[in-house]
Protein backbone atom coordinates (compact mmCIF):
# COMPACT_ATOMS: atom_id res chain seq x y z
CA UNK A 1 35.12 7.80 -162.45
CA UNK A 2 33.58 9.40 -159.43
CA UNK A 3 31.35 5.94 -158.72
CA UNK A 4 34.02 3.61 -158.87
CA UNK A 5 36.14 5.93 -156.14
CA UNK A 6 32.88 5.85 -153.97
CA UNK A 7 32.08 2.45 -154.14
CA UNK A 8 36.39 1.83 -153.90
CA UNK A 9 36.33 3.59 -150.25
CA UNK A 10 33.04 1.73 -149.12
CA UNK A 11 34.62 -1.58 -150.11
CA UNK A 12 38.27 -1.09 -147.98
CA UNK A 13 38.41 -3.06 -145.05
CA UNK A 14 36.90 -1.32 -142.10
CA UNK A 15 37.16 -2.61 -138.45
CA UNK A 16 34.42 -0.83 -137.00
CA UNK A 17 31.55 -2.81 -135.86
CA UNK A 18 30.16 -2.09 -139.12
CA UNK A 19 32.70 -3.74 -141.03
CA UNK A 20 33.37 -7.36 -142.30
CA UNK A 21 32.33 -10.19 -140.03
CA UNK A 22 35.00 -12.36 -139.00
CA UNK A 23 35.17 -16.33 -138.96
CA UNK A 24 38.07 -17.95 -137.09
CA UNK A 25 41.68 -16.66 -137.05
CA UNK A 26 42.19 -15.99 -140.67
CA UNK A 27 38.87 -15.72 -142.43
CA UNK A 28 37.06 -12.71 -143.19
CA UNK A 29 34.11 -12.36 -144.77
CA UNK A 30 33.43 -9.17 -146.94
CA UNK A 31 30.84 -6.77 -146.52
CA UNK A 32 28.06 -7.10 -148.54
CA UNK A 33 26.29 -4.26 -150.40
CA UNK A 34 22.76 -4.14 -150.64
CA UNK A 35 20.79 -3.31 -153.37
CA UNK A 36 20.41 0.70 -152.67
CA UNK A 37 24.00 1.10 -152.37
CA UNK A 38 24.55 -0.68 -155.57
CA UNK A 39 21.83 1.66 -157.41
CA UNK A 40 23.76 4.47 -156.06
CA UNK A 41 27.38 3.53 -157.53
CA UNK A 42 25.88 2.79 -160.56
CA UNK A 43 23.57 6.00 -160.16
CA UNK A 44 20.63 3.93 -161.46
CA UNK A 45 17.34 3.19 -159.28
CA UNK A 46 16.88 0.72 -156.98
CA UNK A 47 14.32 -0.88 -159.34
CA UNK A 48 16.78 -0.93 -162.49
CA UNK A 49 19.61 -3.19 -160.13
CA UNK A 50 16.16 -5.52 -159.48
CA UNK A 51 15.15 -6.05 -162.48
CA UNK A 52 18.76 -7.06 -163.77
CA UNK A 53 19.26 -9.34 -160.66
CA UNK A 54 16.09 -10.82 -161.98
CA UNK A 55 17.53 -11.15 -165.57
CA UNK A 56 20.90 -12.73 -164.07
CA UNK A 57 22.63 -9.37 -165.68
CA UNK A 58 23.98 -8.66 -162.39
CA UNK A 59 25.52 -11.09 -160.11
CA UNK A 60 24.15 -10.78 -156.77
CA UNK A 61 23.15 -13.39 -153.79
CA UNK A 62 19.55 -13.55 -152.39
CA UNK A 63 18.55 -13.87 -149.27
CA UNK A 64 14.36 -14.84 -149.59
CA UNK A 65 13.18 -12.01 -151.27
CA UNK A 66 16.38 -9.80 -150.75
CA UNK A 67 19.39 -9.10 -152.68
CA UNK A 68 22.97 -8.46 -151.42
CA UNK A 69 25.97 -8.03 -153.85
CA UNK A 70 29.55 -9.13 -153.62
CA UNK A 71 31.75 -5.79 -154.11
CA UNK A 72 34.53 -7.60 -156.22
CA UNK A 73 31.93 -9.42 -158.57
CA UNK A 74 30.23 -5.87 -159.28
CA UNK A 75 33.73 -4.43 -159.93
CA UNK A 76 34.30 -7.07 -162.09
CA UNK A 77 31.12 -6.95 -164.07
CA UNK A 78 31.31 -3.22 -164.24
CA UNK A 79 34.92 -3.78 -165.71
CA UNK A 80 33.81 -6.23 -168.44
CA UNK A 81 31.15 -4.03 -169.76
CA UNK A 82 33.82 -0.87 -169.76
CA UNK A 83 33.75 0.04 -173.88
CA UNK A 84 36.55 2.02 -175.28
């Protein structure tokens, strides 16, 4: 699936300045994905991935009014809704 190898080579670990912010020696924190980059691996609009969010479909973290989404927990609710 085309989106998943997208979204698979966005989510590596990158150590540009860009990539995941680090805390101490051993801690790193992963980068988030915002909402438009989630509407794009799942090729739905920005205002679909909202309006799960809002229906606690999607698992996401919010910041005030805006969203930001873990890239394991969407891999893993993409996964449990695979059919087949």
């Amino acid at each position: 699936m085309r989106a998943m190898r997208v979204w698979r080579e966005r989510a590596g670990n990158d150590d540009s300045a860009a990539g995941p912010a680090r805390m101490g020696s051993d801690s790193v924190l992963p980068r988030l994905l915002t909402l438009s980059e989630v509407a794009e691996i799942l090729r739905v609009s920005p205002k679909t991935v909202r309006r799960m969010a809002a229906l606690r479909r999607i698992p996401c973290v919010r910041f005030g009014r805006g969203l930001r989404f873990f890239p394991g927990d969407v891999l893993a609710w993409l996964s449990a809704r695979k059919e087949g």
